[in-house]
Protein backbone atom coordinates (compact mmCIF):
# COMPACT_ATOMS: atom_id res chain seq x y z
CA UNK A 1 -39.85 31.29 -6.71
CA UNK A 2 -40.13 27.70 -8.50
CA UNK A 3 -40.63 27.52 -12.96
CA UNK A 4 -42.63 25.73 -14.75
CA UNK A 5 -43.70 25.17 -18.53
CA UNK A 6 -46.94 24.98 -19.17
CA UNK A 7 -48.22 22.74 -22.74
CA UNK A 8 -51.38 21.69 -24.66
CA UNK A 9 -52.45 18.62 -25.06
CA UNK A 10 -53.14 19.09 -28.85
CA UNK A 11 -51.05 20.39 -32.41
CA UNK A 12 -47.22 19.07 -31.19
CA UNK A 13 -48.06 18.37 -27.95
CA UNK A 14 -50.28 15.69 -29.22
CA UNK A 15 -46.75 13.39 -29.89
CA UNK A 16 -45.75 12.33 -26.37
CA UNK A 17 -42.13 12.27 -28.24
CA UNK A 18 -42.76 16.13 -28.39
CA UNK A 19 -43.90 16.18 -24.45
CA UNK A 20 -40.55 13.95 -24.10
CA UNK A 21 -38.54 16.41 -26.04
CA UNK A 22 -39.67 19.39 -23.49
CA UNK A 23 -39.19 17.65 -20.47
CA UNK A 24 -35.53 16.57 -20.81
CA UNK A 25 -34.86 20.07 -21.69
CA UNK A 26 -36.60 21.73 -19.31
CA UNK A 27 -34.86 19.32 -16.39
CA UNK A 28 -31.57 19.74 -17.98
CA UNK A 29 -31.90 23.92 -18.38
CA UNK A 30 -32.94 23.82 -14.71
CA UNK A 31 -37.10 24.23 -15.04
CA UNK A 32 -38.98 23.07 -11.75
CA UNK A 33 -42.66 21.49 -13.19
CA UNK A 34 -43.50 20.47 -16.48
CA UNK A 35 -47.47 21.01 -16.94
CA UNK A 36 -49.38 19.31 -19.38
CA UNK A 37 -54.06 20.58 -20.05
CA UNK A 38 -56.64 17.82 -20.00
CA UNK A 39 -58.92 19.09 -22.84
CA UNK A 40 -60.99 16.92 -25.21
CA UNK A 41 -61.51 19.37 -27.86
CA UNK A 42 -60.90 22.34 -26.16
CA UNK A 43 -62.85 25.30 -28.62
CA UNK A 44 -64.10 23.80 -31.15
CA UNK A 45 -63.84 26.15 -33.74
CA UNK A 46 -60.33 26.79 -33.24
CA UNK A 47 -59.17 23.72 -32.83
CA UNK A 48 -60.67 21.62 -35.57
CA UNK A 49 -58.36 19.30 -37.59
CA UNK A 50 -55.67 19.68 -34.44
CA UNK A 51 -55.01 16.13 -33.32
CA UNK A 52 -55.53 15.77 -29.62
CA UNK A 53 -53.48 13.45 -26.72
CA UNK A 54 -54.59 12.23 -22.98
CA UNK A 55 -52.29 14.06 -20.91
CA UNK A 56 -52.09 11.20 -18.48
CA UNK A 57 -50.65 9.33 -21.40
CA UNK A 58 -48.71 11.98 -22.14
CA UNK A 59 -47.22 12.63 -18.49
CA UNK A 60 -46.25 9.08 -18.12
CA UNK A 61 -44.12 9.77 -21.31
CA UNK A 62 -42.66 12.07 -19.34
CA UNK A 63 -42.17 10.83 -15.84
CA UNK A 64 -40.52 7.87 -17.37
CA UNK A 65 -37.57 10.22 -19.25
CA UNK A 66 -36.71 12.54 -16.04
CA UNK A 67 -35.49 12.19 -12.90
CA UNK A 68 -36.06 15.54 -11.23
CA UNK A 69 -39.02 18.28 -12.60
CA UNK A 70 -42.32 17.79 -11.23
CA UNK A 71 -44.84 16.99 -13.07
CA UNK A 72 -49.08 17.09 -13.74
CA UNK A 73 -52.41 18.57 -15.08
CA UNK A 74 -52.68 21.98 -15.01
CA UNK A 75 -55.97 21.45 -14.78
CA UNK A 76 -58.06 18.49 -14.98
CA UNK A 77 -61.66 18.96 -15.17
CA UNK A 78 -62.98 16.67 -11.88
CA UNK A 79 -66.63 17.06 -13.12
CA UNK A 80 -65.38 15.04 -16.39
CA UNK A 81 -63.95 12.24 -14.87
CA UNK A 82 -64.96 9.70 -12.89
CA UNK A 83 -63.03 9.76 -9.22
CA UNK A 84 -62.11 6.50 -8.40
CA UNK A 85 -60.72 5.87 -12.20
CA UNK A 86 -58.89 9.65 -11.60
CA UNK A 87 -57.53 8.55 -8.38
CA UNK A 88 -55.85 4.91 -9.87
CA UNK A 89 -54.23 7.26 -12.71
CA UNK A 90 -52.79 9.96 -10.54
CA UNK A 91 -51.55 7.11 -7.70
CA UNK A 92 -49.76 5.29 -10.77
CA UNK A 93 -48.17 8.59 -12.35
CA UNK A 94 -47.12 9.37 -8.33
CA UNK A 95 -45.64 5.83 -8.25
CA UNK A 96 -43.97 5.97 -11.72
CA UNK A 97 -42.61 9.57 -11.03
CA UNK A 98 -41.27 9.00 -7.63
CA UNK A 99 -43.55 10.99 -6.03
CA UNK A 100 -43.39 14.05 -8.19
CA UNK A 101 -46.77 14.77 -9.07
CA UNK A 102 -48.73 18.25 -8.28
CA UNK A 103 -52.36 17.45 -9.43
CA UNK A 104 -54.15 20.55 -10.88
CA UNK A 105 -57.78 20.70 -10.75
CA UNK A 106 -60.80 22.96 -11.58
CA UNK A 107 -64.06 23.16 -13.26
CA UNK A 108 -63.16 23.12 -16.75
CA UNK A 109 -64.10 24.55 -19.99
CA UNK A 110 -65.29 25.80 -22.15
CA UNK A 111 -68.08 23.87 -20.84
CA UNK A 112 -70.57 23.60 -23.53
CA UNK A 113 -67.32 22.09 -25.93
CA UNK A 114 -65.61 20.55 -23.65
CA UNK A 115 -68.91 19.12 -21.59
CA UNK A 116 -72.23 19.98 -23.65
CA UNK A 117 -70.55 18.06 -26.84
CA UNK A 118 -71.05 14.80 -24.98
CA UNK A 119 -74.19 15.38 -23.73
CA UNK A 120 -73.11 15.91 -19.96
CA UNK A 121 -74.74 18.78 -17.79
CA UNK A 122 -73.21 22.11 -18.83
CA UNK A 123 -74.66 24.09 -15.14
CA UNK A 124 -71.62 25.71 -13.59
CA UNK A 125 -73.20 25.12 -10.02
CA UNK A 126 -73.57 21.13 -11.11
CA UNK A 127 -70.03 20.64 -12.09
CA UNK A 128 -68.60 23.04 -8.78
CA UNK A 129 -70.25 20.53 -6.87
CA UNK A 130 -69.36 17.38 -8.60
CA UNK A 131 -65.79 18.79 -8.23
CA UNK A 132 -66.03 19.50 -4.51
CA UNK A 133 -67.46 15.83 -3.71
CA UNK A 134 -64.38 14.49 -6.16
CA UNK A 135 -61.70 16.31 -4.62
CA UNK A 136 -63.19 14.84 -1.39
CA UNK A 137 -62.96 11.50 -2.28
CA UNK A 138 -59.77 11.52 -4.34
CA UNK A 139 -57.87 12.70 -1.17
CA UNK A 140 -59.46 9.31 0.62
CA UNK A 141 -58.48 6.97 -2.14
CA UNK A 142 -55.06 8.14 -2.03
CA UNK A 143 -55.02 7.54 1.90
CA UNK A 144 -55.31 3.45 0.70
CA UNK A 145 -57.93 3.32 3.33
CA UNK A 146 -61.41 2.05 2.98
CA UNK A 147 -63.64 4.32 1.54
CA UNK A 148 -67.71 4.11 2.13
CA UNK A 149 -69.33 7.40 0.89
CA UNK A 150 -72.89 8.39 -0.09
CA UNK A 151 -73.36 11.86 -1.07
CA UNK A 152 -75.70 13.57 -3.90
CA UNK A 153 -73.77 13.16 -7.29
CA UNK A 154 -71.51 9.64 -5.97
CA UNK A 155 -71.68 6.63 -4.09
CA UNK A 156 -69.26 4.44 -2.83
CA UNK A 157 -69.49 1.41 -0.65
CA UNK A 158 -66.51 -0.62 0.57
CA UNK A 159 -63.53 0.03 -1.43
CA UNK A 160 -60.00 0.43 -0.85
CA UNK A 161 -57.89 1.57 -3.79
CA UNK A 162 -53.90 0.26 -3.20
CA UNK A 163 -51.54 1.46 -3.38
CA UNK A 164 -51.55 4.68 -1.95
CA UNK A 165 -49.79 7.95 -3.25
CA UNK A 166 -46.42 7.58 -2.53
CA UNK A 167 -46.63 11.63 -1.56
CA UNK A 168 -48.69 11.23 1.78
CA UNK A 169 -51.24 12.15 2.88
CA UNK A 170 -51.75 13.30 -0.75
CA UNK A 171 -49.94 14.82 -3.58
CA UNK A 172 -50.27 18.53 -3.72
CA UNK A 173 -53.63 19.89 -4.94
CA UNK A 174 -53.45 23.04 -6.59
CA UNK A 175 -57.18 24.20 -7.94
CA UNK A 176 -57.58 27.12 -10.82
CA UNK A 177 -60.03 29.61 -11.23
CA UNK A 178 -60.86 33.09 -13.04
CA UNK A 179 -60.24 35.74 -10.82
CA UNK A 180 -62.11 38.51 -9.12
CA UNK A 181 -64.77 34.89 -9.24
CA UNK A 182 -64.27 34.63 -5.64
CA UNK A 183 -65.94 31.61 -5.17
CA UNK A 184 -63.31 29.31 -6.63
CA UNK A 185 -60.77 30.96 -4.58
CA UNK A 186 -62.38 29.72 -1.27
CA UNK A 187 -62.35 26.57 -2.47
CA UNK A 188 -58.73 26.73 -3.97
CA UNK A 189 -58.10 28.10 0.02
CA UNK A 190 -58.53 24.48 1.26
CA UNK A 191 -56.10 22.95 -0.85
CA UNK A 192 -51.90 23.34 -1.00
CA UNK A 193 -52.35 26.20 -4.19
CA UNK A 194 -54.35 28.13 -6.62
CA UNK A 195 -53.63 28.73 -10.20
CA UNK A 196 -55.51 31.61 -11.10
CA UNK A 197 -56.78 32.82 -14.44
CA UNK A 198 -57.51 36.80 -15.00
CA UNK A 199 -60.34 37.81 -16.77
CA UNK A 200 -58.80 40.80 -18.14
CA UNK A 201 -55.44 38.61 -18.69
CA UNK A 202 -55.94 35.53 -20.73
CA UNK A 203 -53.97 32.71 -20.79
CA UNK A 204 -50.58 34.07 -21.57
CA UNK A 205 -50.93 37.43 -20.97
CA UNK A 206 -49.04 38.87 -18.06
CA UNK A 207 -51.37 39.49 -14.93
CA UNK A 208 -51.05 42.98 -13.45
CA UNK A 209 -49.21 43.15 -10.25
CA UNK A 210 -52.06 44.61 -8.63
CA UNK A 211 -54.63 41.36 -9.56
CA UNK A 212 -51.92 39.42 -8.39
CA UNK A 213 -52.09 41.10 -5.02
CA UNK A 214 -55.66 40.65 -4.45
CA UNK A 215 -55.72 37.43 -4.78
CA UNK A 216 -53.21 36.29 -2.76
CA UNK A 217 -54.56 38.63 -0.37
CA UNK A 218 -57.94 37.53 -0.46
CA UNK A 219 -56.86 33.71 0.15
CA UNK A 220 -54.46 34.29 2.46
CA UNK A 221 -57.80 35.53 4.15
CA UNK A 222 -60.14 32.40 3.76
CA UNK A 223 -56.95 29.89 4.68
CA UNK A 224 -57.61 27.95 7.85
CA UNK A 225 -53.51 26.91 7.75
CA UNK A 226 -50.20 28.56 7.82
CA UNK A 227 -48.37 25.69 5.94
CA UNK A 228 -46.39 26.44 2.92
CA UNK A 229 -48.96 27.54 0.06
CA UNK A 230 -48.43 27.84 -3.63
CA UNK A 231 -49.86 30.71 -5.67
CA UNK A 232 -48.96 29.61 -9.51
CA UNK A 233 -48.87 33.25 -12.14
CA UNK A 234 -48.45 32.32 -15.70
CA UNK A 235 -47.76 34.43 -18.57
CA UNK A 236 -45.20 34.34 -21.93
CA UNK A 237 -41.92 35.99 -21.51
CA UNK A 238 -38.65 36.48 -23.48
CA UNK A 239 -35.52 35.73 -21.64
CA UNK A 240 -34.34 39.37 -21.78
CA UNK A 241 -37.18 40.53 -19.94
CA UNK A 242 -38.57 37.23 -17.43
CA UNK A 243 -36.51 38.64 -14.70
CA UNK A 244 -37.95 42.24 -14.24
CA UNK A 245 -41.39 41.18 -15.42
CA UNK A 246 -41.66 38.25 -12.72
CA UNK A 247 -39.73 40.02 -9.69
CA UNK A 248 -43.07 42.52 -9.15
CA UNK A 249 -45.01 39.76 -9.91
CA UNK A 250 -43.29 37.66 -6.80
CA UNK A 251 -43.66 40.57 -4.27
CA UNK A 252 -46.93 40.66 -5.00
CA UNK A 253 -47.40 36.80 -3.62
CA UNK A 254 -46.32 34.89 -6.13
CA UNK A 255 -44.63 31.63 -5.68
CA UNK A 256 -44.46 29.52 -9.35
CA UNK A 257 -43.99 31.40 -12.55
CA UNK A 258 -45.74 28.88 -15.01
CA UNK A 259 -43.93 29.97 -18.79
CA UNK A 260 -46.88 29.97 -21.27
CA UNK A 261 -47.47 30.68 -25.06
CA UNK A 262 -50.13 33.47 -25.44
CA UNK A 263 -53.62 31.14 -26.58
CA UNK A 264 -54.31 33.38 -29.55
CA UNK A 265 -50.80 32.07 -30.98
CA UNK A 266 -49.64 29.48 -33.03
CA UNK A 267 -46.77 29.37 -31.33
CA UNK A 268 -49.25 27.60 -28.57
CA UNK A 269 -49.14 24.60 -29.95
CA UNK A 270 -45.37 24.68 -31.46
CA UNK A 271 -42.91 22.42 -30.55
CA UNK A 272 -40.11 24.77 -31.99
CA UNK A 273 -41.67 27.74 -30.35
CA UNK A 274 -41.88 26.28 -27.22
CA UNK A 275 -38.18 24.34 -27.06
CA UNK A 276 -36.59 27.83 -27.83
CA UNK A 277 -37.73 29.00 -24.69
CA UNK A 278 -37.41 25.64 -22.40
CA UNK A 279 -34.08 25.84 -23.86
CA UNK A 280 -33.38 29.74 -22.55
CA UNK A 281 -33.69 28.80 -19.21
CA UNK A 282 -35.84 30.30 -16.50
CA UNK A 283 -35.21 33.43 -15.04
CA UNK A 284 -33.28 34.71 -12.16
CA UNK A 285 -35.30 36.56 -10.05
């Protein structure tokens, strides 16, 4: 079992000095992964007035002040962004990490904020696609081979993107989802992880042990590979309680524990909040 922290990119977390702040603690209390969203506005109406950073500003901050945790988006919206200009910021943050990077991925949302508000297409089936084509060709951009590709949402024609990834052939994709959606979880079966949301768990909230079951269950079905896979659980614990909370949670298929603030906090968004618990350490399971 591997621990991460999990942080907005908005309120605190908008100060890469904050981001900064939570990474050298987390490496030096013994954390695996510092995560970091890649939301524009996120909900509108509850974030208004919150400033907002790019994470991949944000993550540089961070690679560049720690040796050791790992480090990425947790999750970037493919659909948002275009792939080749995705692909030359991931390579860099691999390069300027020393090949720490996990890259996160999914749909995004909520789509008619984080999409409709800029005029781009707000159909689900639209952005799936435009993420399955992206994830596609990010994976051959980070090869540093030439890429020629025509297919219905992008074209490329004679381009090789150097230097590679210094994690080859890629860095590890993990893609996120709600869950019992089953369709993202066939896709997330393809890649090196999921990180599943719950809909009757939201962000923060402890999944049930038996959600937790089905899913791995159900992509341990649809994988084509027996290589090492990553099933990422998130919720908010106290240090009293991490260990007996989490220890169900890992018999049930879980291999990260991702240590998030419930979304209907403040304490989201809180530097102070957040240190307190970086500082705590991660459990012992």
């Amino acid at each position: 079992m591997r621990f991460s922290i999990n942080l907005p990119n908005f309120g605190d977390f908008a100060d890469a000095a904050a981001v900064v702040t939570v990474a050298r603690a987390a490496e030096e209390a013994g954390w695996d992964a510092v995560f970091v969203w890649d939301h524009v506005v996120h909900d509108k109406e509850r974030r208004r007035g919150q400033p907002f950073a790019d994470p991949w500003m944000l993550l540089t901050a961070a690679a560049l002040a720690t040796t050791r945790v790992r480090l990425g988006p947790l999750v970037t919206p493919v659909a948002r962004r275009r792939p080749e200009q995705l692909a030359r910021q991931v390579a860099t943050l691999d390069a300027i990490s020393n090949g720490r990077v996990i890259f996160g991925a999914g749909l995004g949302g909520p789509i008619e904020d984080e999409f409709g508000s800029f005029g781009e297409p707000t159909d689900p089936v639209l952005l799936a696609e435009k993420l399955d084509e992206g994830l596609g060709l990010l994976q051959r951009y980070w090869s540093g081979e030439r890429v020629d590709h025509e297919g219905p949402h992008y074209r490329v024609r004679d381009v090789t993107l150097l230097p590679a990834t210094v994690q080859q052939p890629h860095p590890p994709i993990w893609v996120g989802g709600f869950w019992p959606n089953q369709r993202p979880f066939r896709r997330a079966a393809r890649y090196q992880g999921a990180v599943p949301l719950f809909k009757n768990a939201r962000h923060g909230e402890v999944p049930s042990t038996d959600d937790v079951r089905a899913v791995a269950a159900y992509l341990t079905r649809h994988r084509e590979s027996d290589a090492a896979y990553d099933l990422v659980i998130g919720g908010a614990t106290n240090p009293s309680d991490a260990a007996s909370i989490i220890g169900p949670l890992a018999e049930a298929g879980a291999t990260w524990w991702d240590e998030r603030q419930l979304q209907t906090s403040e304490n989201l968004h809180n530097l102070d909040a957040v240190l307190a618990r970086v500082e705590a350490g991660p459990p012992v399971v």
